[in-house]
PDB file of N, CA and C in Angstrom:
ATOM      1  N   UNK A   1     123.638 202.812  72.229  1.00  0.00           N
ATOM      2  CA  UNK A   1     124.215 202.645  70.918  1.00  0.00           C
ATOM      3  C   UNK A   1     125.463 203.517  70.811  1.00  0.00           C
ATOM      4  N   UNK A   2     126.711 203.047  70.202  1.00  0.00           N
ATOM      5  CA  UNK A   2     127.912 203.621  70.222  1.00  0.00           C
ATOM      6  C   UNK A   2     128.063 204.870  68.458  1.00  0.00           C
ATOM      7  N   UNK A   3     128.157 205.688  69.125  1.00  0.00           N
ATOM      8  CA  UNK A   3     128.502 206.255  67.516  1.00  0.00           C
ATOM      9  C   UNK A   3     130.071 206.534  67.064  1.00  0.00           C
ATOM     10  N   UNK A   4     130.331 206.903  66.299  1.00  0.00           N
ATOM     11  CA  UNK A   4     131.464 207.377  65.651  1.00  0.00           C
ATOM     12  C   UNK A   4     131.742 208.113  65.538  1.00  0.00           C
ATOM     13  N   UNK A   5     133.077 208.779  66.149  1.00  0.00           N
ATOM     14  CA  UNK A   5     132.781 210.526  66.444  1.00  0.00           C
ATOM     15  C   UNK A   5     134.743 210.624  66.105  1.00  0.00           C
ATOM     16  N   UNK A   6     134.919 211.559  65.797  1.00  0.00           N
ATOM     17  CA  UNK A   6     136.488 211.793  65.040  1.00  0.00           C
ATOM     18  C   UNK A   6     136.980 213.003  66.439  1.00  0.00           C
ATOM     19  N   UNK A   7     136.696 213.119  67.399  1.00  0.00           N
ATOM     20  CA  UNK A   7     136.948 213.715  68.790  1.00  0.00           C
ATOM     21  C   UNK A   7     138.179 213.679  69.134  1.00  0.00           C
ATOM     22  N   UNK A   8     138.465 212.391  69.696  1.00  0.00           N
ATOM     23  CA  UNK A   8     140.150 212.111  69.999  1.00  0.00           C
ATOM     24  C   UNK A   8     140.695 211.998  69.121  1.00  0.00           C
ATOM     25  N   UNK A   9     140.727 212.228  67.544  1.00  0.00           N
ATOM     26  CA  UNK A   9     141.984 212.551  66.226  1.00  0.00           C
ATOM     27  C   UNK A   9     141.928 213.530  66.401  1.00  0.00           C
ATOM     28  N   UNK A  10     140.839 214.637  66.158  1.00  0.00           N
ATOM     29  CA  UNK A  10     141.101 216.065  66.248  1.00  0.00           C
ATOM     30  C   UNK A  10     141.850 216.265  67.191  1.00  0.00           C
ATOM     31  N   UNK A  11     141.374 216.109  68.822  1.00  0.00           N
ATOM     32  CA  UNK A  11     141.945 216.557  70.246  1.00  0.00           C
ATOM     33  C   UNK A  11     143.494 216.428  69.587  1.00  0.00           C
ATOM     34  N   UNK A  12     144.041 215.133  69.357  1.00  0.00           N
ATOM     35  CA  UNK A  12     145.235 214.895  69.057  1.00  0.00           C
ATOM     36  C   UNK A  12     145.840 215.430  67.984  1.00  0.00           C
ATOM     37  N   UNK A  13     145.217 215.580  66.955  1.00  0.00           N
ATOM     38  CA  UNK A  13     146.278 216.491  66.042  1.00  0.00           C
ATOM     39  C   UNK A  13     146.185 218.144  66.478  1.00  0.00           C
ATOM     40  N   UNK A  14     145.567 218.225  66.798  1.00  0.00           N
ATOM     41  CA  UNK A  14     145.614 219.843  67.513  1.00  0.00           C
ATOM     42  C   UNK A  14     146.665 219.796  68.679  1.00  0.00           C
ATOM     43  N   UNK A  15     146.909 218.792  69.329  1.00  0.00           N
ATOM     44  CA  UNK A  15     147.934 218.846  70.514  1.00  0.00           C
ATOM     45  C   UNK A  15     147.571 219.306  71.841  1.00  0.00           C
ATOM     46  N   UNK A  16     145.922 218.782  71.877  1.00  0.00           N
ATOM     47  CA  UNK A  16     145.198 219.564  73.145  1.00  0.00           C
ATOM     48  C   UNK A  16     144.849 218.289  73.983  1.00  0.00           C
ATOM     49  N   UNK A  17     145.954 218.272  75.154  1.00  0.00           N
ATOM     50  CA  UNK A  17     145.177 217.561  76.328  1.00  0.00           C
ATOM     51  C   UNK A  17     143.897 217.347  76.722  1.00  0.00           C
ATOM     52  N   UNK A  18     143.692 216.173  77.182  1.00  0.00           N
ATOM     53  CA  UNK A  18     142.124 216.021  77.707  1.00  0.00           C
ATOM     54  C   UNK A  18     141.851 216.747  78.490  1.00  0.00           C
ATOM     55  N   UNK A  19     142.467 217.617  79.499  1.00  0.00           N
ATOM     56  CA  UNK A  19     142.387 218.399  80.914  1.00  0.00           C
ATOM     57  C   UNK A  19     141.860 219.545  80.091  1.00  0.00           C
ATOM     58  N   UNK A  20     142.574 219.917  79.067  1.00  0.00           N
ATOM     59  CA  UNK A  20     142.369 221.570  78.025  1.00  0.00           C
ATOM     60  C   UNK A  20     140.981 221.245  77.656  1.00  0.00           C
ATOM     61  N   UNK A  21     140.586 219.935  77.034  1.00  0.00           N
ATOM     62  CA  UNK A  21     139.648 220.041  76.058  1.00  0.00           C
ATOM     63  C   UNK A  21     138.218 220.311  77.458  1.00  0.00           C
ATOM     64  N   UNK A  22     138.514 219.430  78.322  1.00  0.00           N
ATOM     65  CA  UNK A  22     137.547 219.584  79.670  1.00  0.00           C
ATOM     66  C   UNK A  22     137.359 221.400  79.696  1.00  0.00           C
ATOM     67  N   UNK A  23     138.298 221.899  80.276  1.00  0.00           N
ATOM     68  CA  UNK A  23     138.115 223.165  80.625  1.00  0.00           C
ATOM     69  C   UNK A  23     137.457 224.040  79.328  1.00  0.00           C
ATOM     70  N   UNK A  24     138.169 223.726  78.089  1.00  0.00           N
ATOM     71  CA  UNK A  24     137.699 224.885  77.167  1.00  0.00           C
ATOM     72  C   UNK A  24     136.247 224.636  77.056  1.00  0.00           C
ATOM     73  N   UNK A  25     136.002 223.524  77.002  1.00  0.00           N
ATOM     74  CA  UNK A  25     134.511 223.131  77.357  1.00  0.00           C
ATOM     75  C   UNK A  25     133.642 222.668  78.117  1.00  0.00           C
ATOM     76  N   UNK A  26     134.200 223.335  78.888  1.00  0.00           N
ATOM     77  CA  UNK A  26     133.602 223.503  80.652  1.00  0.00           C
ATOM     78  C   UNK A  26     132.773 222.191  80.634  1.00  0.00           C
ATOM     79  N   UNK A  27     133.126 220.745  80.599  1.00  0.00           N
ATOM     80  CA  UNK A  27     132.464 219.637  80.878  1.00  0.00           C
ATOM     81  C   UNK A  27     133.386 219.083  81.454  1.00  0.00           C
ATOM     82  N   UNK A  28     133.177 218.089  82.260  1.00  0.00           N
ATOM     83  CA  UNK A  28     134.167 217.056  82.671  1.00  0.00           C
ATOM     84  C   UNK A  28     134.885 215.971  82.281  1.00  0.00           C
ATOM     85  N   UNK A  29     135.671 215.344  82.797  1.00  0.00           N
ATOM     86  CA  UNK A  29     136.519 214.469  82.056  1.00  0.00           C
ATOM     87  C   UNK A  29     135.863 213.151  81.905  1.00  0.00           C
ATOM     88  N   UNK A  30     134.790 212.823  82.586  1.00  0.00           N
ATOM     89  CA  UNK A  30     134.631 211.701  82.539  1.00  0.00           C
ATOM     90  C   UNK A  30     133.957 211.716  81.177  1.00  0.00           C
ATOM     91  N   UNK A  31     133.347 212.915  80.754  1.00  0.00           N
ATOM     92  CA  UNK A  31     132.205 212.837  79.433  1.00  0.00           C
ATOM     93  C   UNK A  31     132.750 213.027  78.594  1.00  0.00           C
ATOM     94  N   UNK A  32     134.271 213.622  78.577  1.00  0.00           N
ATOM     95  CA  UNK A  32     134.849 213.580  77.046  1.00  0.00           C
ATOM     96  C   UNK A  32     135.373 212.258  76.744  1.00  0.00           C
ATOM     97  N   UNK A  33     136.318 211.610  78.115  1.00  0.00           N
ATOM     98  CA  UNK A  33     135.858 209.904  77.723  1.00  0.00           C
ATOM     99  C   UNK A  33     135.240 209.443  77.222  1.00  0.00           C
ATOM    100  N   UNK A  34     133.707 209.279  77.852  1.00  0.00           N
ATOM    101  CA  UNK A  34     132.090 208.854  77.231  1.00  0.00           C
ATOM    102  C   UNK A  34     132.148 209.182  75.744  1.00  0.00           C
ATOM    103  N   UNK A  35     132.354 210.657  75.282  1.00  0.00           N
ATOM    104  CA  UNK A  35     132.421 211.051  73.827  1.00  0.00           C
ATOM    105  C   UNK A  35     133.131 210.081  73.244  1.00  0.00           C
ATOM    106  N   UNK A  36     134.697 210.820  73.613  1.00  0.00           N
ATOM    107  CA  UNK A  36     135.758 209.843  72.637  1.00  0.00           C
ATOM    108  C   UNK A  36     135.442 208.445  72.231  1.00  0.00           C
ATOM    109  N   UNK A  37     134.879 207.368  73.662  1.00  0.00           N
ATOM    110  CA  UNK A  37     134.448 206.418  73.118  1.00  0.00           C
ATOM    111  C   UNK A  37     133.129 206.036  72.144  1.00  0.00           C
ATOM    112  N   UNK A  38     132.703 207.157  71.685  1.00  0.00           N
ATOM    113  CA  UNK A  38     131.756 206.561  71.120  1.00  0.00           C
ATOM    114  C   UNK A  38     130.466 206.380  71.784  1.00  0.00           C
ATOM    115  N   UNK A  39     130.180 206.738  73.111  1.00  0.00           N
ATOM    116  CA  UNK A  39     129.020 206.882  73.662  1.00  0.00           C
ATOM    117  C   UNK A  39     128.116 207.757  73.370  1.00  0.00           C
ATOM    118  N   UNK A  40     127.135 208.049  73.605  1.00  0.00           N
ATOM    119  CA  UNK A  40     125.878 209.470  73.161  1.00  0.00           C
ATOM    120  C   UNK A  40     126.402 210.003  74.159  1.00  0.00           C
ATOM    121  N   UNK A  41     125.755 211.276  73.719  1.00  0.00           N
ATOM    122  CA  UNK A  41     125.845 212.800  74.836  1.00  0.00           C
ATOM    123  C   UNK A  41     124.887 213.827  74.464  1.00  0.00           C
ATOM    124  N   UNK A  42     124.370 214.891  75.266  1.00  0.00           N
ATOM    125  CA  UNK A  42     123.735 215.816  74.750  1.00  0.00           C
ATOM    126  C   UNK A  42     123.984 216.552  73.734  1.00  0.00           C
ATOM    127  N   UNK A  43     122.749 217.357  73.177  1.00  0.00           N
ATOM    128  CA  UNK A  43     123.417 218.391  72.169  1.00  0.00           C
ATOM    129  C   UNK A  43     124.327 219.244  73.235  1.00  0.00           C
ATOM    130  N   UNK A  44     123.777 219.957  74.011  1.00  0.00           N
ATOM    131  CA  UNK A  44     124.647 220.708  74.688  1.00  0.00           C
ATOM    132  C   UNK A  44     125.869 220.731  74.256  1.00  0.00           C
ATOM    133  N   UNK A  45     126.268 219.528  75.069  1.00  0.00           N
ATOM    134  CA  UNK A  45     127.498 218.771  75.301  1.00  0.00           C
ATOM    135  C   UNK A  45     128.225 219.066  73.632  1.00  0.00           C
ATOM    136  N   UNK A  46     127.587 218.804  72.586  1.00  0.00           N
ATOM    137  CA  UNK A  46     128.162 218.617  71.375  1.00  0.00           C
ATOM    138  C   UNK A  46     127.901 220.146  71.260  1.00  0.00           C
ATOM    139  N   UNK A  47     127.597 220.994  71.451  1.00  0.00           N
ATOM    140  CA  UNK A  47     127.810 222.752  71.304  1.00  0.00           C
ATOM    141  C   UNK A  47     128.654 223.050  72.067  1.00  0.00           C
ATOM    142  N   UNK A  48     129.188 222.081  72.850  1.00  0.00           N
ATOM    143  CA  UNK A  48     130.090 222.719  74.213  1.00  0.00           C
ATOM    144  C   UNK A  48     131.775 222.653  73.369  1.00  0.00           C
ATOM    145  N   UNK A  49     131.707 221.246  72.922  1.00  0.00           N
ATOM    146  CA  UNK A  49     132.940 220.669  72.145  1.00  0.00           C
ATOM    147  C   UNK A  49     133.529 220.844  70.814  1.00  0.00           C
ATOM    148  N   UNK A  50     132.588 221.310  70.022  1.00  0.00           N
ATOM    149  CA  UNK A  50     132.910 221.563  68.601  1.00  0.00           C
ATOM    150  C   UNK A  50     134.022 223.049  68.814  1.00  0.00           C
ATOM    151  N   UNK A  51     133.251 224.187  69.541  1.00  0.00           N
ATOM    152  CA  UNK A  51     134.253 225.248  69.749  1.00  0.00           C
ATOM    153  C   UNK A  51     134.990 224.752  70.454  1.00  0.00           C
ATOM    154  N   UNK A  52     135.197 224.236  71.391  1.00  0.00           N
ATOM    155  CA  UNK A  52     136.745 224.031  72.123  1.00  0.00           C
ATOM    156  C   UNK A  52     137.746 223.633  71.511  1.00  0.00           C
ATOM    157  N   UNK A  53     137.099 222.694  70.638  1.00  0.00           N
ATOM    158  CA  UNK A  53     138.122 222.112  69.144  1.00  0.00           C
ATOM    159  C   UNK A  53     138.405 222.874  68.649  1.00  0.00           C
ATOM    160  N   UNK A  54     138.350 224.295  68.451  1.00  0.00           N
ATOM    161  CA  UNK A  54     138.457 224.987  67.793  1.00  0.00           C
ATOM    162  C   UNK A  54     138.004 225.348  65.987  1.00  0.00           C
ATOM    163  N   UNK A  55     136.720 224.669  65.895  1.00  0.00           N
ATOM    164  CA  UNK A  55     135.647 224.662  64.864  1.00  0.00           C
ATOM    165  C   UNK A  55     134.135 225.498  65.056  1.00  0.00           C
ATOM    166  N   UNK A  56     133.698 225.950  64.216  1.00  0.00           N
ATOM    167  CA  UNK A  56     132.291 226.276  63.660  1.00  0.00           C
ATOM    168  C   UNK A  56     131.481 225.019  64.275  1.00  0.00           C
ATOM    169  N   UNK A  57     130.103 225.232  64.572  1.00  0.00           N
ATOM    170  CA  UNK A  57     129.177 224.847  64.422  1.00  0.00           C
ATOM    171  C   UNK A  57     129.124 223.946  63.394  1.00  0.00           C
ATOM    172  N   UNK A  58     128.999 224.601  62.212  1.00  0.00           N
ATOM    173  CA  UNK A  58     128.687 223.957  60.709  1.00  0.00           C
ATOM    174  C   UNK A  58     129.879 223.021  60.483  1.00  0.00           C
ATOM    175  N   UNK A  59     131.274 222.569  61.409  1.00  0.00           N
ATOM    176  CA  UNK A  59     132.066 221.554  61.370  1.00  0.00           C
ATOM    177  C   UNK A  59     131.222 220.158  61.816  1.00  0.00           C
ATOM    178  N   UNK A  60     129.811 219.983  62.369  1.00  0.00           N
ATOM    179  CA  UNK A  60     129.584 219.165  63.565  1.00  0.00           C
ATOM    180  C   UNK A  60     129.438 217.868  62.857  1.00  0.00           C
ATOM    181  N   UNK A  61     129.345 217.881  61.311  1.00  0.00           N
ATOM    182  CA  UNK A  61     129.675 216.505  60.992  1.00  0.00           C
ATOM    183  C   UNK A  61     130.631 216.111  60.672  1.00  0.00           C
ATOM    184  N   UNK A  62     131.793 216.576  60.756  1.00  0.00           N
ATOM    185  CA  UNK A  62     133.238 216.459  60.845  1.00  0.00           C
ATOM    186  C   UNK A  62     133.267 215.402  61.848  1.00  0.00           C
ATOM    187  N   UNK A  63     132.895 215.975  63.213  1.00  0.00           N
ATOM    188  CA  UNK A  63     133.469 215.716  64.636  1.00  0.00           C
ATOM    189  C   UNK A  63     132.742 214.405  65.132  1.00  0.00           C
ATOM    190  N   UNK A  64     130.951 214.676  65.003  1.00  0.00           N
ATOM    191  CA  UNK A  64     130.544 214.198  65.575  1.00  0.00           C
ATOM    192  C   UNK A  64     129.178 213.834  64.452  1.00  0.00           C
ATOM    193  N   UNK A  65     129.135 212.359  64.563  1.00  0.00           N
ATOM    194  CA  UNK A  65     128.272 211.992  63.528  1.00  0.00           C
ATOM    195  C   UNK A  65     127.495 210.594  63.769  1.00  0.00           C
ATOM    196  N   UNK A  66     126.320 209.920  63.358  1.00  0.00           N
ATOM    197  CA  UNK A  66     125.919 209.155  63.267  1.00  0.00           C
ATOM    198  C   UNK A  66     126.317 207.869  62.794  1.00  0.00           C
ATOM    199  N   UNK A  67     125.960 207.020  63.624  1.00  0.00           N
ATOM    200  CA  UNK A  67     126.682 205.197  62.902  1.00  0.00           C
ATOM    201  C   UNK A  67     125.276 205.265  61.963  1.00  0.00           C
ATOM    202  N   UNK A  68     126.184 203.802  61.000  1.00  0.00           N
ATOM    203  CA  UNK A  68     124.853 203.938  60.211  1.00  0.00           C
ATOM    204  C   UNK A  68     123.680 203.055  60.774  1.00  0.00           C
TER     205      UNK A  68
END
């Protein structure tokens, strides 16, 4: 199931390459793909990314959220 996740607007209005967002959150590129599109991922994964974005925790329904 695909969700809806606001990932690649943030990445992009912040002005942070996919290579940056990989490293600041030590995951790989293929899974911030997977994210951006809308694929599932671990929590991990979603504790890994919210700080690299440079957000709180308590941002995570900003970023990353449920379809209905």
């Amino acid at each position: 199931m695909q969700r809806k996740n606001s990932v690649k607007q943030l990445r992009e209005s912040l002005l942070i390459r996919k290579a940056e967002l990989t490293r600041k959150a030590q995951i790989s590129p293929f899974t911030v793909s997977r994210i951006e599109k809308g694929l599932p991922c671990h929590m991990e994964t979603k504790r890994k990314i919210i700080p690299a974005l440079g957000l709180e925790v308590s941002d995570k329904d900003r970023v990353l959220f449920e379809s209905d």
